[in-house]
Protein backbone atom coordinates (compact mmCIF):
# COMPACT_ATOMS: atom_id res chain seq x y z
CA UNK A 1 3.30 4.54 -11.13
CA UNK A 2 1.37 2.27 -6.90
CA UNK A 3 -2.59 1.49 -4.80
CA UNK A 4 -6.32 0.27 -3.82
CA UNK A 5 -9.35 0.12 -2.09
CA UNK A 6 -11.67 3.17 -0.30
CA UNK A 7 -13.63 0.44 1.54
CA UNK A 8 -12.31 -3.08 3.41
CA UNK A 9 -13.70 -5.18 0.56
CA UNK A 10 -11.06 -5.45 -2.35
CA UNK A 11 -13.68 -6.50 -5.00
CA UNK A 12 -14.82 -2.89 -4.27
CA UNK A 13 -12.01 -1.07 -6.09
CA UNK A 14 -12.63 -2.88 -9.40
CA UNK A 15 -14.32 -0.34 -10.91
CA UNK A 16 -11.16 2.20 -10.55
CA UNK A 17 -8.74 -0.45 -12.41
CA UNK A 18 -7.93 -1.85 -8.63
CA UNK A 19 -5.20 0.99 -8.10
CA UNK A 20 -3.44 0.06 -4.43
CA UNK A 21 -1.44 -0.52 -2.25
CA UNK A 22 2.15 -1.32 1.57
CA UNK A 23 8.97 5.10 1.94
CA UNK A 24 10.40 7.34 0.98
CA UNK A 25 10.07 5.88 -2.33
CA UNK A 26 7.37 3.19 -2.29
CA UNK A 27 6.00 1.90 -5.40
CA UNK A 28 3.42 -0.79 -5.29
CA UNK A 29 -0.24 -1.58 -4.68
CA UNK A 30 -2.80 -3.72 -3.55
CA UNK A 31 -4.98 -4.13 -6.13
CA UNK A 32 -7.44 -6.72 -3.96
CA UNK A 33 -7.55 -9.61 -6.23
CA UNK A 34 -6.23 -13.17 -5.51
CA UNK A 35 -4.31 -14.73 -8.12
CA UNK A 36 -7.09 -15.88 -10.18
CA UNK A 37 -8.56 -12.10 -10.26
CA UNK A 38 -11.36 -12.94 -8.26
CA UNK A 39 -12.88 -10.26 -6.25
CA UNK A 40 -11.36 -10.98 -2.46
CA UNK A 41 -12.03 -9.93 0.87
CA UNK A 42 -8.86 -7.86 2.07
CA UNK A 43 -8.27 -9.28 5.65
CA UNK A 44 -5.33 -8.30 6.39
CA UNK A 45 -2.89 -8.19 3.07
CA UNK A 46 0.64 -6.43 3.35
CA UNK A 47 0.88 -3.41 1.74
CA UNK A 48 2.95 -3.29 -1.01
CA UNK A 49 5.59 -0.31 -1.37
CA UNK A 50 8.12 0.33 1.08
CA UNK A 51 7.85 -0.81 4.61
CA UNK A 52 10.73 0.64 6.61
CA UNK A 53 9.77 -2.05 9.34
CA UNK A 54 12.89 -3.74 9.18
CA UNK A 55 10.91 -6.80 10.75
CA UNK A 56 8.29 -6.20 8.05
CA UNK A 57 6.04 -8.97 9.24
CA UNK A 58 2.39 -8.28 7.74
CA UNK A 59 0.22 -7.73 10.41
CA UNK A 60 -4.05 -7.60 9.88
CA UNK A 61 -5.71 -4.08 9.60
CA UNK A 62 -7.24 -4.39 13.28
CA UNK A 63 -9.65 -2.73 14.92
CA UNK A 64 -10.40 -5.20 17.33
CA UNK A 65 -12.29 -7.28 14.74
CA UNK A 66 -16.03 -7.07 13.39
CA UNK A 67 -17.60 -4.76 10.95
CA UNK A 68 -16.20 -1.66 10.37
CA UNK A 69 -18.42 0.99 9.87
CA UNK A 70 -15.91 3.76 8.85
CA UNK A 71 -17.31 5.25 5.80
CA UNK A 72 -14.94 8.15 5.13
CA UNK A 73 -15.90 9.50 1.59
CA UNK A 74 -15.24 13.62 2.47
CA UNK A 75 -13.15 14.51 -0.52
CA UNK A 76 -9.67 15.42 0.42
CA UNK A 77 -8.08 18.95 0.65
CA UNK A 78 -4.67 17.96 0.15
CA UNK A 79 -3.27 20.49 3.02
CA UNK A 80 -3.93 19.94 6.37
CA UNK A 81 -4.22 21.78 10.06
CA UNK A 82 -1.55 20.65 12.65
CA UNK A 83 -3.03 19.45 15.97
CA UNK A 84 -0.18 20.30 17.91
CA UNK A 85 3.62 20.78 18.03
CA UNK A 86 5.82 17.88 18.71
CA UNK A 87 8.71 17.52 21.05
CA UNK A 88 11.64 15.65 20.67
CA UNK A 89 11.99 13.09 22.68
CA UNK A 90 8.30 13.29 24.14
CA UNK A 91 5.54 10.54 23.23
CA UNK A 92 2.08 11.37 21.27
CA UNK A 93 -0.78 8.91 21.91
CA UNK A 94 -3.38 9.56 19.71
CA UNK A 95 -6.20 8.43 17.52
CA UNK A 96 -7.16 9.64 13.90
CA UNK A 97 -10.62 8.15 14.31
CA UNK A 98 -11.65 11.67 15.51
CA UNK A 99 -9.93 13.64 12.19
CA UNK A 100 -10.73 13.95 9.01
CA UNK A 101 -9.37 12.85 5.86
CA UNK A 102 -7.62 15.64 4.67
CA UNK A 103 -4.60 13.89 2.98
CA UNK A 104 -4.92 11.32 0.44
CA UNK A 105 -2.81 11.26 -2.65
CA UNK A 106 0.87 12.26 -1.57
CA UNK A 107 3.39 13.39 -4.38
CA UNK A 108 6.16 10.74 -3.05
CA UNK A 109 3.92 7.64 -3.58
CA UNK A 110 0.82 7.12 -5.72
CA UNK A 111 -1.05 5.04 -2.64
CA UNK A 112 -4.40 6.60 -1.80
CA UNK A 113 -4.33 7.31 1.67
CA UNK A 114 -8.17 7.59 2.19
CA UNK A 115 -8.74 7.25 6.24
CA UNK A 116 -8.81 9.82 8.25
CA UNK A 117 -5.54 11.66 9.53
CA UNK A 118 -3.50 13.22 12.12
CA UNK A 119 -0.89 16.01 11.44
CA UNK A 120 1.75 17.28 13.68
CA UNK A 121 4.36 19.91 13.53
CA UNK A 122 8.11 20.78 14.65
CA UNK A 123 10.30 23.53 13.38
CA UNK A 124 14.08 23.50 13.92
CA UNK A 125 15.87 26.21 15.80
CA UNK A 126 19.59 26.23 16.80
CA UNK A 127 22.48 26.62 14.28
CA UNK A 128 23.21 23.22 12.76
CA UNK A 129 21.57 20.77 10.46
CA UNK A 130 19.90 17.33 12.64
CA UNK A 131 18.26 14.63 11.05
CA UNK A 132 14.74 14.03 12.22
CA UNK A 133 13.37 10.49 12.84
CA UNK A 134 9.72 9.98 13.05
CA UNK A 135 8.39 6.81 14.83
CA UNK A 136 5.22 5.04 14.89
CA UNK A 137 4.01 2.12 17.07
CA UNK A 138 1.88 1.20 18.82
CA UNK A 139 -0.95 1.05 16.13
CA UNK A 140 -4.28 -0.64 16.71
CA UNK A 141 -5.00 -0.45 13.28
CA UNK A 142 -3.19 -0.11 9.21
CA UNK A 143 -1.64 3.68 9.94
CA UNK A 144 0.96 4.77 7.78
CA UNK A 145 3.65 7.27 8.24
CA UNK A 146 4.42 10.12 6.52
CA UNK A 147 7.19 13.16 6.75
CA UNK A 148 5.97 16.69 4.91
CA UNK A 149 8.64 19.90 4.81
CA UNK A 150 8.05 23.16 5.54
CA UNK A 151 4.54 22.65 4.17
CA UNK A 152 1.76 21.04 5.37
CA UNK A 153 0.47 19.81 2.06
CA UNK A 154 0.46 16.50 0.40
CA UNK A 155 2.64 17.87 -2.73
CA UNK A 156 4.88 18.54 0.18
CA UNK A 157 5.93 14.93 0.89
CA UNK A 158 9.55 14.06 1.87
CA UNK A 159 9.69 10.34 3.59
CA UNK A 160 6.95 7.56 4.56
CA UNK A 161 6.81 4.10 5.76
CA UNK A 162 3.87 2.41 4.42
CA UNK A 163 4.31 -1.04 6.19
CA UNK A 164 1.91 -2.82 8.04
CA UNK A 165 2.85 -2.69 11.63
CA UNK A 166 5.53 -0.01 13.23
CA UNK A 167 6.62 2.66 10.81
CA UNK A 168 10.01 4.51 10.65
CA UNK A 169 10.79 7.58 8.53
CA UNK A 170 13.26 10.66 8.83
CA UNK A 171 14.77 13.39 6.77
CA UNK A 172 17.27 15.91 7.31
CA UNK A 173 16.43 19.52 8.14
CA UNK A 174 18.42 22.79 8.45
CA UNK A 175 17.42 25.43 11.03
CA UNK A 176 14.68 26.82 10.12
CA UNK A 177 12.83 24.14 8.21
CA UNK A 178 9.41 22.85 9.29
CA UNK A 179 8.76 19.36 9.79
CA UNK A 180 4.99 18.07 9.66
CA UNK A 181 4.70 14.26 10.82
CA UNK A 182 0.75 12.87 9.61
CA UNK A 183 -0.36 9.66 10.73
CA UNK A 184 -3.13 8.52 7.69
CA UNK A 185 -5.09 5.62 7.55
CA UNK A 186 -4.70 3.09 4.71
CA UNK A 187 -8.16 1.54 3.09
CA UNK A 188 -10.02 3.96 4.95
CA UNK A 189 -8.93 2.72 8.21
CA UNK A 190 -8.33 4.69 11.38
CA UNK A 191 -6.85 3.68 14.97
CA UNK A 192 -4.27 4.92 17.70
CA UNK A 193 -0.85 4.91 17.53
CA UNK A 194 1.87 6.30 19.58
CA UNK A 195 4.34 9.25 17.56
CA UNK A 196 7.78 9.94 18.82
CA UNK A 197 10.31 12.32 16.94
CA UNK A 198 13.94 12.43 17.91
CA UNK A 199 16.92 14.21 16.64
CA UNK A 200 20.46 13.58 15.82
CA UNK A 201 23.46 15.84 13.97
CA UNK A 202 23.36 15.43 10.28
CA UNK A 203 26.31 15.45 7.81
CA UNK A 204 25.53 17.88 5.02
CA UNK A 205 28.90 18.21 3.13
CA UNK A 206 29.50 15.19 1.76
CA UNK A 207 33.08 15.65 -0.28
CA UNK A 208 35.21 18.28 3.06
CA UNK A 209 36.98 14.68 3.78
CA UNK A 210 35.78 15.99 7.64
CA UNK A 211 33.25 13.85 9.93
CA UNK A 212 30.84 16.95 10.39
CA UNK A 213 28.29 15.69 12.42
CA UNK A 214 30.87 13.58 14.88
CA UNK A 215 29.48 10.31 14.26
CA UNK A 216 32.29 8.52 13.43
CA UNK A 217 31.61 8.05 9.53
CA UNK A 218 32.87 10.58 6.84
CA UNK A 219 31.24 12.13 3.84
CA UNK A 220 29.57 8.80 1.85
CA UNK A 221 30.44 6.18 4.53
CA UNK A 222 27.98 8.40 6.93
CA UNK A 223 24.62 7.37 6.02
CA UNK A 224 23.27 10.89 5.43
CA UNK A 225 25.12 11.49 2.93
CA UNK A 226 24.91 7.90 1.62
CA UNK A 227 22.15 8.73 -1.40
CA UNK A 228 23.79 12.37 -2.73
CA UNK A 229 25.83 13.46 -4.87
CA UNK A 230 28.32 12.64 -4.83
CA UNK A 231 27.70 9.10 -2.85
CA UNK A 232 25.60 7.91 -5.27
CA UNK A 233 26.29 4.14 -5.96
CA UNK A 234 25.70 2.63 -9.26
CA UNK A 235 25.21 -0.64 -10.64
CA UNK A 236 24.05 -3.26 -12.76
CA UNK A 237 21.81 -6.22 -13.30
CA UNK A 238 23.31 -10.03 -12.82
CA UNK A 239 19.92 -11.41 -15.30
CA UNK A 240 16.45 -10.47 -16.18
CA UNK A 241 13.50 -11.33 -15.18
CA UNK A 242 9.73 -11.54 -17.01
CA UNK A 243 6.15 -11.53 -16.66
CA UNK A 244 5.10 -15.09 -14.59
CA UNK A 245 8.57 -15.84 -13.91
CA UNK A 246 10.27 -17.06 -11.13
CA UNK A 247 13.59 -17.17 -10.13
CA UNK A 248 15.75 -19.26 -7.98
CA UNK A 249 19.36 -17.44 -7.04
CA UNK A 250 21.16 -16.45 -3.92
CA UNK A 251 23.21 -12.98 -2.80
CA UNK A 252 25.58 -15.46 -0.98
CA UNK A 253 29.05 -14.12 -2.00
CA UNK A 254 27.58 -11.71 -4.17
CA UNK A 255 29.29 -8.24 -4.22
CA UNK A 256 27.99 -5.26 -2.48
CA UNK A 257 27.51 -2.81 -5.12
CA UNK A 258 24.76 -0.61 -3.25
CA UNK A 259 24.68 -0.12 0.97
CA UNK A 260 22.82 3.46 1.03
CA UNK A 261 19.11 3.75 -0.68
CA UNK A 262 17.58 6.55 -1.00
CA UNK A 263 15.54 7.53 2.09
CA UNK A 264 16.45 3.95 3.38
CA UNK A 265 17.33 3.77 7.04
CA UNK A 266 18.94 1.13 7.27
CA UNK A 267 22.34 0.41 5.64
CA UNK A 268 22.48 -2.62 3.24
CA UNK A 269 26.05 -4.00 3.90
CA UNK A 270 25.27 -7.41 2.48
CA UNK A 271 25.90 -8.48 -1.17
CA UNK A 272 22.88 -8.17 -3.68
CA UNK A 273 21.56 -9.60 -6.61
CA UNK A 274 19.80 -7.92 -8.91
CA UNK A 275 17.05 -8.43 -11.55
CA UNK A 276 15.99 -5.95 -14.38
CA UNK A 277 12.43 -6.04 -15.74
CA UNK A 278 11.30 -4.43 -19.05
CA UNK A 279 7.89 -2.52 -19.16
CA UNK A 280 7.07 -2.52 -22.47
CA UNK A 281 3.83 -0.78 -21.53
CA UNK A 282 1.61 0.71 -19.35
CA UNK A 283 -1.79 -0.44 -18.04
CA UNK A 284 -0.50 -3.40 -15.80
CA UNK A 285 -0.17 -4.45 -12.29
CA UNK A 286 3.56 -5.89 -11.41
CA UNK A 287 3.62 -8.09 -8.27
CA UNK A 288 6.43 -8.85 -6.99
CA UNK A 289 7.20 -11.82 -4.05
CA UNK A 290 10.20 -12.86 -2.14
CA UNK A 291 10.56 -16.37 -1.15
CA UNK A 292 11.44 -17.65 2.09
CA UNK A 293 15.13 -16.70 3.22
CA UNK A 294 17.55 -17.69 6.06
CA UNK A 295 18.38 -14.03 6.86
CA UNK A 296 16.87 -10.77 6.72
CA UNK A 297 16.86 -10.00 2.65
CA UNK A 298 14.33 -7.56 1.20
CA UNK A 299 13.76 -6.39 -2.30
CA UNK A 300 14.26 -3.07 -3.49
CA UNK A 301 13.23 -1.51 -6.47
CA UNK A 302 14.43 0.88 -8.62
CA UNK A 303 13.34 2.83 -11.64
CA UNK A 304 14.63 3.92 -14.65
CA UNK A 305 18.41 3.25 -14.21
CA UNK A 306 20.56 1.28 -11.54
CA UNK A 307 21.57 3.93 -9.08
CA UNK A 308 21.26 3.77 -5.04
CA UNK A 309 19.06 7.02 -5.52
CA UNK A 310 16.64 5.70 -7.67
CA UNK A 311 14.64 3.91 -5.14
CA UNK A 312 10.86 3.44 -5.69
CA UNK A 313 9.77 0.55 -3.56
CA UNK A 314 10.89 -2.08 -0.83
CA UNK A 315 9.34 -4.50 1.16
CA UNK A 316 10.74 -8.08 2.45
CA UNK A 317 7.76 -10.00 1.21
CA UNK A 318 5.97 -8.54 -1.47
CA UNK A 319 5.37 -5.74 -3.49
CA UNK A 320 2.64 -4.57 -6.17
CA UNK A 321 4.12 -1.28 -8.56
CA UNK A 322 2.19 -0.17 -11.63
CA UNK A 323 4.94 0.68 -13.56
CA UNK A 324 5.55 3.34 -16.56
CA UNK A 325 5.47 2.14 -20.33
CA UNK A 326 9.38 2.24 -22.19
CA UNK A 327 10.92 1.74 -18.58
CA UNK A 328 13.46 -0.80 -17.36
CA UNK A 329 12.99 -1.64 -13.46
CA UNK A 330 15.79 -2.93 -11.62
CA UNK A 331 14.81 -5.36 -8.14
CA UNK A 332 17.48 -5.64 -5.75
CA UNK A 333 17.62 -8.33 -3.27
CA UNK A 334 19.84 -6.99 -0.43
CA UNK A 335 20.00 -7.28 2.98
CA UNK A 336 22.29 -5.63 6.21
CA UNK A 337 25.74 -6.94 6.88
CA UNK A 338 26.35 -10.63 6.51
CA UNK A 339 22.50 -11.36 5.90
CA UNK A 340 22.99 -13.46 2.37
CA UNK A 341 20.97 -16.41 1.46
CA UNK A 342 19.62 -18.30 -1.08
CA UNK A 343 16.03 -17.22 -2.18
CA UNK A 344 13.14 -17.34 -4.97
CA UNK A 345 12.22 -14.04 -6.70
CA UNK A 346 8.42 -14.14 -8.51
CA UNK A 347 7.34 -11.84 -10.80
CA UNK A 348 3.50 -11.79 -11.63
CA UNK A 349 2.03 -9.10 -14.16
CA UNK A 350 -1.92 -8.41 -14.71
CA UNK A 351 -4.30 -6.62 -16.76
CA UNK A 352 -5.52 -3.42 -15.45
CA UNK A 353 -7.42 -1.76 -18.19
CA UNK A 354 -9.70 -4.19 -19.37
CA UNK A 355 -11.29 -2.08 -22.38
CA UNK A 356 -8.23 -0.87 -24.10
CA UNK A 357 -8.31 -3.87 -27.14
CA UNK A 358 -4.80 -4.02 -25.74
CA UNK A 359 -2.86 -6.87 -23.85
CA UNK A 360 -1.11 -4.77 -21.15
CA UNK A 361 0.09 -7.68 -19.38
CA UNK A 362 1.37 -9.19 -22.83
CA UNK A 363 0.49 -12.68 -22.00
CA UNK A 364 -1.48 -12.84 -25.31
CA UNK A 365 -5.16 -12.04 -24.25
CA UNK A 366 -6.95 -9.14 -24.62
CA UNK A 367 -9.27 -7.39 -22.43
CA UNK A 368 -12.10 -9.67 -21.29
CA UNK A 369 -10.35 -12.46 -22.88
CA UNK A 370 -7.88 -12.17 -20.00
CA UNK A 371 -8.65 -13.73 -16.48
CA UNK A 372 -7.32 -11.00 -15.16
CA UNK A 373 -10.34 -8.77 -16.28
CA UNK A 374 -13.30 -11.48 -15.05
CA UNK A 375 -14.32 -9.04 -12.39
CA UNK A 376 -14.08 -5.78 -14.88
CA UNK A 377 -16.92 -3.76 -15.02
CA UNK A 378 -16.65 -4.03 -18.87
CA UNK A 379 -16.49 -8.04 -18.51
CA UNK A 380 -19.51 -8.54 -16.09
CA UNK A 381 -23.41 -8.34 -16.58
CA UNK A 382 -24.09 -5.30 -14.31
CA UNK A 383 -26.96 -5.36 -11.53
CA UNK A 384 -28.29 -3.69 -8.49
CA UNK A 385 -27.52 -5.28 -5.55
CA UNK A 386 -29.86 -3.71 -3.73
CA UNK A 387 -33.31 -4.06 -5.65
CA UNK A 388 -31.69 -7.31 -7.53
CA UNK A 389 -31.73 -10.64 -5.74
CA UNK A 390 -31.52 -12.37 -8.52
CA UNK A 391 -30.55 -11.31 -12.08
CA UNK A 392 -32.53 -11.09 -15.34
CA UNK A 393 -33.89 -14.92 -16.40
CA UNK A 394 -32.63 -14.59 -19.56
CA UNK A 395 -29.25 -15.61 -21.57
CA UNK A 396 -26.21 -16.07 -19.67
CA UNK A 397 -27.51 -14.80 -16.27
CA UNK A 398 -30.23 -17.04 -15.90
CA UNK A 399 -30.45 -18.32 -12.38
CA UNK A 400 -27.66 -16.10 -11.26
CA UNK A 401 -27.78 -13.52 -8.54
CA UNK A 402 -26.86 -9.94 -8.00
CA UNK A 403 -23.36 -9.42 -5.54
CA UNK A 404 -21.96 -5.93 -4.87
CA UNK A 405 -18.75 -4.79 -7.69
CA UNK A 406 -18.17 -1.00 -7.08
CA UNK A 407 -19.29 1.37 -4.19
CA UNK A 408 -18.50 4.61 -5.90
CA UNK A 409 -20.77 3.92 -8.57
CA UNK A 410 -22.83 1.91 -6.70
CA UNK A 411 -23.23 -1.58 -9.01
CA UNK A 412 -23.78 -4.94 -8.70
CA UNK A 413 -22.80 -7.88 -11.05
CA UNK A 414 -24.18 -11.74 -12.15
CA UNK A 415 -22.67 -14.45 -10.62
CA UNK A 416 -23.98 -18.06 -9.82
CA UNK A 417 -25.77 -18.30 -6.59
CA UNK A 418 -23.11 -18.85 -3.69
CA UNK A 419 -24.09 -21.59 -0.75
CA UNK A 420 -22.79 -19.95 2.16
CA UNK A 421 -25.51 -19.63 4.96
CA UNK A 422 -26.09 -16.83 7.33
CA UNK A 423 -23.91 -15.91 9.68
CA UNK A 424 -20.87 -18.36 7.99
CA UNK A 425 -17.25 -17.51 6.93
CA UNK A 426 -17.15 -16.23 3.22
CA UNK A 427 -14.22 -14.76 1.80
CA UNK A 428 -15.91 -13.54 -1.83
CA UNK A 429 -18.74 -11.81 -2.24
CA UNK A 430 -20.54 -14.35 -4.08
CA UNK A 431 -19.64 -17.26 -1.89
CA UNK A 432 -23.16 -16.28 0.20
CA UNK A 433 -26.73 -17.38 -0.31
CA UNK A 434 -28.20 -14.43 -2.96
CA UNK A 435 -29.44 -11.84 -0.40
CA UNK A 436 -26.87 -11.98 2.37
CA UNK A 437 -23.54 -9.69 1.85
CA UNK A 438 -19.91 -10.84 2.37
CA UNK A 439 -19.00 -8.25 5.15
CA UNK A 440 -15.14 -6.98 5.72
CA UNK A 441 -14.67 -9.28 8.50
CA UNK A 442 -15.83 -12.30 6.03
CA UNK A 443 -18.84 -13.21 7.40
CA UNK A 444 -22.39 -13.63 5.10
CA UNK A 445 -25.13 -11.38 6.72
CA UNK A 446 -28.22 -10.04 5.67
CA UNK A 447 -28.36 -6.70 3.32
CA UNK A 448 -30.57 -4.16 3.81
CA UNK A 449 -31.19 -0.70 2.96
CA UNK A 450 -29.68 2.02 4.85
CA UNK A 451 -31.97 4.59 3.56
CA UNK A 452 -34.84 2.61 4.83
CA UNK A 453 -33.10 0.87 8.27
CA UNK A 454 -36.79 -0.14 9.68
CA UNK A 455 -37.32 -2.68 6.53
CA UNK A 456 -38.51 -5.94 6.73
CA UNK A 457 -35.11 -7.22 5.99
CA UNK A 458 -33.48 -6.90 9.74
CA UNK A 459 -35.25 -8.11 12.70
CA UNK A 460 -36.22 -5.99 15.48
CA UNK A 461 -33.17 -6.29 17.37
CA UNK A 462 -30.99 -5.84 14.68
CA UNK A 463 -29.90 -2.12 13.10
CA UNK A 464 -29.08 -1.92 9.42
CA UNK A 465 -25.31 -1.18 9.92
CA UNK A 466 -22.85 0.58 6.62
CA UNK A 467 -19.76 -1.44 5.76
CA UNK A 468 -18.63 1.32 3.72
CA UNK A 469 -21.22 0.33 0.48
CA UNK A 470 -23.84 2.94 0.94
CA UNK A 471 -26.75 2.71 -0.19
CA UNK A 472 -26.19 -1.31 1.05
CA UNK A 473 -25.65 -1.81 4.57
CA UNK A 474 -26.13 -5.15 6.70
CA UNK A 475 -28.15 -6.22 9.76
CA UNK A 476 -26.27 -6.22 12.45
């Protein structure tokens, strides 16, 4: 299976299928089209996947606003060098903006971290398991969370919270164990952020009929043990749900078949509903939205077969999984004690291989045929944006001009002229006059030429600036 774009500018991840993407399990991503496909600038989207924010309110990727001219594009290692040693209990302020990217493609979720990131360690002594709880706040920008053991590796991954705004992740460790916390930037993004880790006993035998870790709660009512065997909770769908479908139910009086999710923090008391959803194939985007609600319901989703421990994705609002071909998907709508509600469940699907002569998204059109695939490389007349004001005069481009597609290759595509002046909101890339460039804040500028900055293009007492689209920069 989930996610999305190296730079700020969603039309820019086209050219990779637009693979996104906002724990421990989270499916989903952010592929950077609007609903019609069009190529979009990403101002501040949720992230689909999990978001163990339990407030979950999508917050913009900030950096105080402007262009940003992070252009992170060092490949990543995949391990990564600790900064320091954390204490329980003791507050890390910090910035990535000075790191590199080291991590970017983590075995627990299939979002490409791409920014740079921070990585800190803590090994546990003493003579009893404790679960460690990572925290995150603070953030100035989209950082995500995420919890490696005993290896400092990206394989290595154990937890994450990929929301948009505080992040929340723990695990359980025995003495011994290593714990590596990395704050990584999502899109390419980096910021500060404040890290705490604390500690608490952990209940490790789940079936002694003793409370272990003096909490209160025994084996499966005790949250750590809420997702193991032999707490796991099954159970099974009320109706189904398909492609372009929404559906109006409610979880009130609904019974309360699954409380623990894997990973999950936070225990689900409430009734659910659930929906399955067949995946007949691969090569499609699922996205997946959650109406407004009186109380605090979220969805969860879960793959293969309807168990507590099967947890992919969550998120209160929306969610974007690529899912697996042959595979049913079950989405729970759930919520903590007493929090039941009515509530409308949508289920979009989209192309994402657009030169397959398959319809992925089985809504009877193929490739290019499919609106989906407008903005595919293999469905647009392909340009250079920056020797190509205008296109060829000839056939179907005539009178259209050249707007930036892809970054990594660098290529442009035909599209009629936009009308948006200089220095005016845009929010696609060809909503500007030909010549000027949508920026990642949404505003047309001029483009220019960043291996020739002194061009006639930008004034004197302007610099030709990257927005992450090198060779093509703006005056700024």
């Amino acid at each position: 299976m989930r996610v999305t774009l190296v730079l700020f500018w969603c039309c820019l991840s086209l050219l990779s299928q637009c693979k996104d993407g906002d724990g421990a399990a989270g499916g989903g991503s952010d592929s950077g089209l609007d609903a019609g496909g069009d190529p979009t600038i990403d101002a501040g989207d949720s992230e689909g996947g999990t978001d163990w924010d339990a407030g979950g309110d999508a917050q913009p990727d900030g950096d105080g606003g402007g262009v940003d001219t992070d252009t992170t594009t060092d490949p990543a290692s995949g391990f990564c060098e600790p900064e320091a040693e954390l204490t329980p209990g003791v507050l890390v302020s910090e910035t990535t903006c000075d790191d590199d990217n080291d991590l970017e493609e983590y075995s627990c979720t299939p979002i490409a971290e791409n920014g740079p990131d921070a990585a800190y360690r803590y090994e546990l002594v003493g003579s009893e398991p404790m679960r460690a709880t990572a925290v995150l706040s603070g953030l100035t920008a989209d950082l995500d969370l995420f919890l490696l053991k005993d290896t400092c590796a990206a394989e290595a991954c154990a937890a994450y919270s990929i929301g948009p705004a505080r992040e929340e992740a723990s695990l359980v460790l025995t003495p011994g164990q290593t714990l590596f916390a990395v704050v990584d930037g999502y899109k390419g993004t980096c910021g500060s952020f404040n890290l705490e880790l604390t500690l608490e006993p952990a209940e490790v035998a789940c079936a002694d009929g003793a409370d272990n870790d003096g909490d209160g709660h025994t084996d499966c009512a005790d949250f750590d043990c809420g997702w193991t065997e032999p707490c796991v909770q099954p159970c099974w769908a009320h109706d189904t749900i398909v492609c372009d479908q929404t559906i109006t139910a409610s979880s009130v009086g609904a019974t309360n078949l699954l409380e623990f999710y894997r990973d999950y923090p936070v225990q689900m008391a409430a009734g659910e509903r659930i929906h399955a959803f067949f995946a007949a194939g691969a090569g499609m985007a699922v996205d997946l939205t959650l109406g407004p609600t009186a109380e605090d319901l979220s969805m969860f989703v879960l793959e293969g077969q309807c168990f507590s421990d099967r947890l992919i994705a969550t998120h209160d609002r929306q969610l974007h999984i690529e899912p697996s071909a042959s595979t049913t998907y079950f989405v729970a709508v759930d919520g903590p004690a007493d929090a039941e509600s009515p509530f409308d469940l949508s289920l979009r699907c989209r192309e994402l291989v657009c030169d397959d002569q398959h319809d992925n998204d089985d809504d009877g059109l193929v490739d290019c045929l499919d609106t989906d695939c407008a903005f595919s490389p293999h469905c647009v007349v392909l340009c250079n944006p920056l020797a190509d004001t205008f296109c060829p005069d000839a056939g179907d481009t005539a009178g259209q001009a050249c707007y930036l597609l892809s970054s990594n290759p660098f290529l442009g595509f035909c599209h009629d002229p936009g009308i948006v002046e200089l220095n005016a909101p845009c929010e696609h890339p060809y909503d500007c006059l030909p010549g000027l460039v949508c920026t990642p804040a949404g505003v047309c500028l001029n483009g220019c030429d960043l291996t020739d900055p002194v061009g006639e293009v930008c004034s004197l007492d302007l610099s030709c600036v990257s927005i992450g689209a090198d060779p093509l920069g703006v005056c700024i």
